[in-house]
N, C-alpha and C. Protein backbone atom coordinates (compact mmCIF):
# COMPACT_ATOMS: atom_id res chain seq x y z
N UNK A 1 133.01 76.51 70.94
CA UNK A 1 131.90 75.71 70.52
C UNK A 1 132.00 75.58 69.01
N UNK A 2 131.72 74.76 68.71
CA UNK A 2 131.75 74.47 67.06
C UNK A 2 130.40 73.30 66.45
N UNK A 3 130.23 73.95 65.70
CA UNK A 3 128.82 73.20 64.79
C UNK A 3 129.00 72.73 64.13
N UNK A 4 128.29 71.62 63.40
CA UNK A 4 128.66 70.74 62.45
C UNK A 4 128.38 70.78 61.16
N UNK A 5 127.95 70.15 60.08
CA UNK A 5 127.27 70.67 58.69
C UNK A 5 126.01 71.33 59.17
N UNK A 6 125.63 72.28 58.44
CA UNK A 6 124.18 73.52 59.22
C UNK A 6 123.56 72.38 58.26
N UNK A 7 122.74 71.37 57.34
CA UNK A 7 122.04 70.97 56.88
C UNK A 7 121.41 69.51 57.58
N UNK A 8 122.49 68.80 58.23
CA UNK A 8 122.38 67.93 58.75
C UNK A 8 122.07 68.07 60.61
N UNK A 9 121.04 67.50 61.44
CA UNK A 9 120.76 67.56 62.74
C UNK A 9 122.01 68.65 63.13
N UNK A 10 122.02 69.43 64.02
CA UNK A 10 122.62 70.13 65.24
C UNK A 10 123.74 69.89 65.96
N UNK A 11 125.13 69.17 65.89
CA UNK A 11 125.65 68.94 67.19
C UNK A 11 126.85 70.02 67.40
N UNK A 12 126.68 70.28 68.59
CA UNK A 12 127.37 71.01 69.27
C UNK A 12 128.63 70.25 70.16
N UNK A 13 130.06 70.90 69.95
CA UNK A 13 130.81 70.57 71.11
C UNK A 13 131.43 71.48 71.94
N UNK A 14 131.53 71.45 72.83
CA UNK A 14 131.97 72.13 73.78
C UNK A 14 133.40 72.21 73.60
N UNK A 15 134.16 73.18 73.51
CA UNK A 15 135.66 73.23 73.99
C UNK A 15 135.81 73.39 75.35
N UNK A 16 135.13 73.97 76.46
CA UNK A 16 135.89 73.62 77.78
C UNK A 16 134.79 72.91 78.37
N UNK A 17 135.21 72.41 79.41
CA UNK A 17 134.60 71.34 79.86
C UNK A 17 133.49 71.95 81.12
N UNK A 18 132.10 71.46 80.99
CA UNK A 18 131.41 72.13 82.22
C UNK A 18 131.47 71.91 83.86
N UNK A 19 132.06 72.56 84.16
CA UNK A 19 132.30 72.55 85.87
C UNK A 19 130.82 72.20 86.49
N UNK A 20 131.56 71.53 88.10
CA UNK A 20 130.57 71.25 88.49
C UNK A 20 129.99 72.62 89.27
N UNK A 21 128.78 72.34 89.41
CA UNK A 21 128.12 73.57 90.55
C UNK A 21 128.71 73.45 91.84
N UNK A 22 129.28 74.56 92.25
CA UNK A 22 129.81 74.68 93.78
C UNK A 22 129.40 75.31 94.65
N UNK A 23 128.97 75.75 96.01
CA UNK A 23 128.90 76.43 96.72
C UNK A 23 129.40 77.63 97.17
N UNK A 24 130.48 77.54 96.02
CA UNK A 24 130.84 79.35 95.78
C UNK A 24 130.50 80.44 94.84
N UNK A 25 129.95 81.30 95.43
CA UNK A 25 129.22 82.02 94.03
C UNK A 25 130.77 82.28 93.16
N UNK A 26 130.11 82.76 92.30
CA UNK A 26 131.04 83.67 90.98
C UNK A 26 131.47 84.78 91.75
N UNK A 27 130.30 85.11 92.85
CA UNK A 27 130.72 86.39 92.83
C UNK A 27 131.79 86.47 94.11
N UNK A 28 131.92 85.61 94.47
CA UNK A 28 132.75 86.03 96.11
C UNK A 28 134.04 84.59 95.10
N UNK A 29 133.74 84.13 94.17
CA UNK A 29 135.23 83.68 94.27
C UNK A 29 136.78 84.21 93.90
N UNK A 30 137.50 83.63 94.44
CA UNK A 30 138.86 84.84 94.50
C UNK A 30 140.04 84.81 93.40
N UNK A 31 139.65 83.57 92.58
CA UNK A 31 140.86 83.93 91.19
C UNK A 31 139.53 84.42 90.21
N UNK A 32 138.37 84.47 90.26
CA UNK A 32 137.60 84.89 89.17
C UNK A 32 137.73 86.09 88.52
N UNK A 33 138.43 86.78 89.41
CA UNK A 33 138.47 88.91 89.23
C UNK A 33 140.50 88.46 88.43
N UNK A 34 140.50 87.66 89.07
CA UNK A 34 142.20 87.67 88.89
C UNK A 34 142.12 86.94 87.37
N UNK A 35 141.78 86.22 87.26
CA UNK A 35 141.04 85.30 85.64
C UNK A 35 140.96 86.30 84.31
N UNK A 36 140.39 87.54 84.85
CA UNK A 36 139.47 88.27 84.11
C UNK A 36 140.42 89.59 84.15
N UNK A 37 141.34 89.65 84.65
CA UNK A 37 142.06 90.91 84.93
C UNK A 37 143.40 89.96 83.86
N UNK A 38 143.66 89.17 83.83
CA UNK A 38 144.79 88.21 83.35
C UNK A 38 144.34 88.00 81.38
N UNK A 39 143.28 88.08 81.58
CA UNK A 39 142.49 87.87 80.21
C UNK A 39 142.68 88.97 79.95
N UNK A 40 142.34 89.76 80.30
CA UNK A 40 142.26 91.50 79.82
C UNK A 40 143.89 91.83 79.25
N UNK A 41 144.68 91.39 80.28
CA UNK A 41 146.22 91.92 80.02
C UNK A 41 146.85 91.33 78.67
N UNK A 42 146.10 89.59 78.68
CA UNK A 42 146.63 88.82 77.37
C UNK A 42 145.70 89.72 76.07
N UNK A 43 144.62 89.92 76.24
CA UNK A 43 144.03 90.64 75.19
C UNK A 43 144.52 91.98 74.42
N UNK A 44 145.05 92.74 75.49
CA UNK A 44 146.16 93.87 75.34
C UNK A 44 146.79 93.68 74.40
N UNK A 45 147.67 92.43 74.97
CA UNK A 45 148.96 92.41 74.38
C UNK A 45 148.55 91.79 72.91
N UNK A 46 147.64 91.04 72.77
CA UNK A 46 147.17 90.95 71.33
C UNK A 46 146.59 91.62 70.22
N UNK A 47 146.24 92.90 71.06
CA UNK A 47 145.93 94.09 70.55
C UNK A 47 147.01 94.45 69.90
N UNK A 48 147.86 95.10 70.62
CA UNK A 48 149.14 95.72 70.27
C UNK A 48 149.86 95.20 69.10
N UNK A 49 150.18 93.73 69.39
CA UNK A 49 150.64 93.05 68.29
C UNK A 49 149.87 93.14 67.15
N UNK A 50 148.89 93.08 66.80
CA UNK A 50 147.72 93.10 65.64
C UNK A 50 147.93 94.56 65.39
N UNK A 51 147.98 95.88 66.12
CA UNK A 51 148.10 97.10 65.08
C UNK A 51 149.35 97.04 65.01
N UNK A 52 150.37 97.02 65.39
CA UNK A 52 151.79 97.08 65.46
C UNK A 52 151.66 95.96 63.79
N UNK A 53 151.20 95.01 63.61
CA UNK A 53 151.39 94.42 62.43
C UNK A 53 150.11 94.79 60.89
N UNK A 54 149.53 95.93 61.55
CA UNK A 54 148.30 96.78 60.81
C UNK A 54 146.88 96.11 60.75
N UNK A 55 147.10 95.18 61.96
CA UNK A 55 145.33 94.65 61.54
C UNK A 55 144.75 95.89 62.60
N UNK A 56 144.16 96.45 62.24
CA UNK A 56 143.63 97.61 63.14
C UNK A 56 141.88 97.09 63.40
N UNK A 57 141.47 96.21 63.02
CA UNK A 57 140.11 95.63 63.32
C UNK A 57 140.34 94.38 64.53
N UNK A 58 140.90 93.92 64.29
CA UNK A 58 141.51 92.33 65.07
C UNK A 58 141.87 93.45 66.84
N UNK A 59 142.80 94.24 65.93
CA UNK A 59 143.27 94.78 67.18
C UNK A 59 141.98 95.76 67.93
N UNK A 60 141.23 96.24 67.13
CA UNK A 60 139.98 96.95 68.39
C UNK A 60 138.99 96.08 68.66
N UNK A 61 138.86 95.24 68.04
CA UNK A 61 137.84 93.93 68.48
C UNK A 61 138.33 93.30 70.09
N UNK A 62 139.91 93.11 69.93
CA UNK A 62 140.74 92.75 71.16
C UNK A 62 140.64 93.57 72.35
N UNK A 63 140.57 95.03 71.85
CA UNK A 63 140.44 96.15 72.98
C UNK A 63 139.18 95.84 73.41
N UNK A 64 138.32 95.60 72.78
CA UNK A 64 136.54 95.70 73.15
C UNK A 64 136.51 94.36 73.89
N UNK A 65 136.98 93.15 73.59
CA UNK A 65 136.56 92.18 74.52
C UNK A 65 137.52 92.52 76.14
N UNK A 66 139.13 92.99 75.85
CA UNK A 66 139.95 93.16 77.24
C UNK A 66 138.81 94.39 77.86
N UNK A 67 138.20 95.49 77.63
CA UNK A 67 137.65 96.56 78.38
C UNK A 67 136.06 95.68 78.88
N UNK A 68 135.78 95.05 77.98
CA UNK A 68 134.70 94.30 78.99
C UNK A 68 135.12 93.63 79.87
N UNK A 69 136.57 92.54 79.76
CA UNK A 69 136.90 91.63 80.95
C UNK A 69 137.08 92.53 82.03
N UNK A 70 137.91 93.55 81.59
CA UNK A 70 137.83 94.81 83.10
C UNK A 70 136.91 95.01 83.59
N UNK A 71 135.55 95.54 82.65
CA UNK A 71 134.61 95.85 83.65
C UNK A 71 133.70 94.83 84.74
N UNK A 72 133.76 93.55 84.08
CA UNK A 72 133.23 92.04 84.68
C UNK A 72 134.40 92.13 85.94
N UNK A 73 135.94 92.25 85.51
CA UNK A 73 136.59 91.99 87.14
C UNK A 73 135.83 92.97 88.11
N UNK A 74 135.68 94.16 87.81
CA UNK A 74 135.35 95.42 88.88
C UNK A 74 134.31 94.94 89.40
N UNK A 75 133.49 94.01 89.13
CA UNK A 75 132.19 93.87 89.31
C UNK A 75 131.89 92.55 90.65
N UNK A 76 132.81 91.86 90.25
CA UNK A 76 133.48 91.28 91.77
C UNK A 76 133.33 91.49 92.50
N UNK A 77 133.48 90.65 93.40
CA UNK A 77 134.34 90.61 95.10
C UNK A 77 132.71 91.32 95.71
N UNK A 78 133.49 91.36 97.21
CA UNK A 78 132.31 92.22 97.78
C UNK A 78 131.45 93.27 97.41
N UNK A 79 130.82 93.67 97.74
CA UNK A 79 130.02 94.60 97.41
C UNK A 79 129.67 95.50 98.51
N UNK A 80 130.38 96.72 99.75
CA UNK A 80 129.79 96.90 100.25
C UNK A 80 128.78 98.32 100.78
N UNK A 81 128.60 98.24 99.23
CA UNK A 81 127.89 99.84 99.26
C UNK A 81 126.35 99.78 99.62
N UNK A 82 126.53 98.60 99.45
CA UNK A 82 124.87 98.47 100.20
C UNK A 82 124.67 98.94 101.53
N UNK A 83 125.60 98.62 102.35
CA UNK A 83 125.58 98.64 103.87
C UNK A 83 126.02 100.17 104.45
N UNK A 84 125.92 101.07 103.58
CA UNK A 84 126.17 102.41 103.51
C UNK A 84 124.94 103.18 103.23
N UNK A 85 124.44 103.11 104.98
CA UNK A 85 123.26 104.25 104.92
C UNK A 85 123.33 105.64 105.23
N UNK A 86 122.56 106.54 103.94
CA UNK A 86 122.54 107.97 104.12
C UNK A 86 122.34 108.09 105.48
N UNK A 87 123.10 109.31 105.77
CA UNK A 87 122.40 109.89 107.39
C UNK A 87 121.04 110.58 106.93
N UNK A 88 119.69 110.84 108.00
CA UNK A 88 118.64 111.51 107.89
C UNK A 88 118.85 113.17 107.92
């Protein structure tokens, strides 16, 4: 997203384009965990490269966004701990 002069009206543009609404949640769809697990790995590797070349901020900023994409993939897919009742 990018803004325009802050003095003059507001406009905003979008860099990706907004999808339409589908009938598949986020949460049951099946490259979304794979998306986010793929992001994580490219983030890695941009990590690495950034301390390997001494930006050591660039590079933990990179770790902090790849360990959130991990935790958003885990968060995926089914869910079926609900359907797991204690015995009495």
């Amino acid at each position: 997203m990018t803004v325009s002069n802050p003095t003059a009206p507001v406009t905003l543009t979008l860099d990706a384009p907004l999808r339409a609404r589908s009938s598949v949640s986020p949460l049951s769809d099946p490259t979304a965990r794979q998306r986010l697990l793929l992001q994580a790995a490219t983030l890695n590797e941009q990590a690495r490269v950034a301390a390997t070349g001494g930006d050591l901020e660039t590079s933990a900023r990179a770790i902090l966004v790849a360990l959130d994409c991990e935790r958003r993939a885990g968060g995926l897919g089914l869910q079926v701990l609900q359907l797991i009742k204690p015995r009495p």
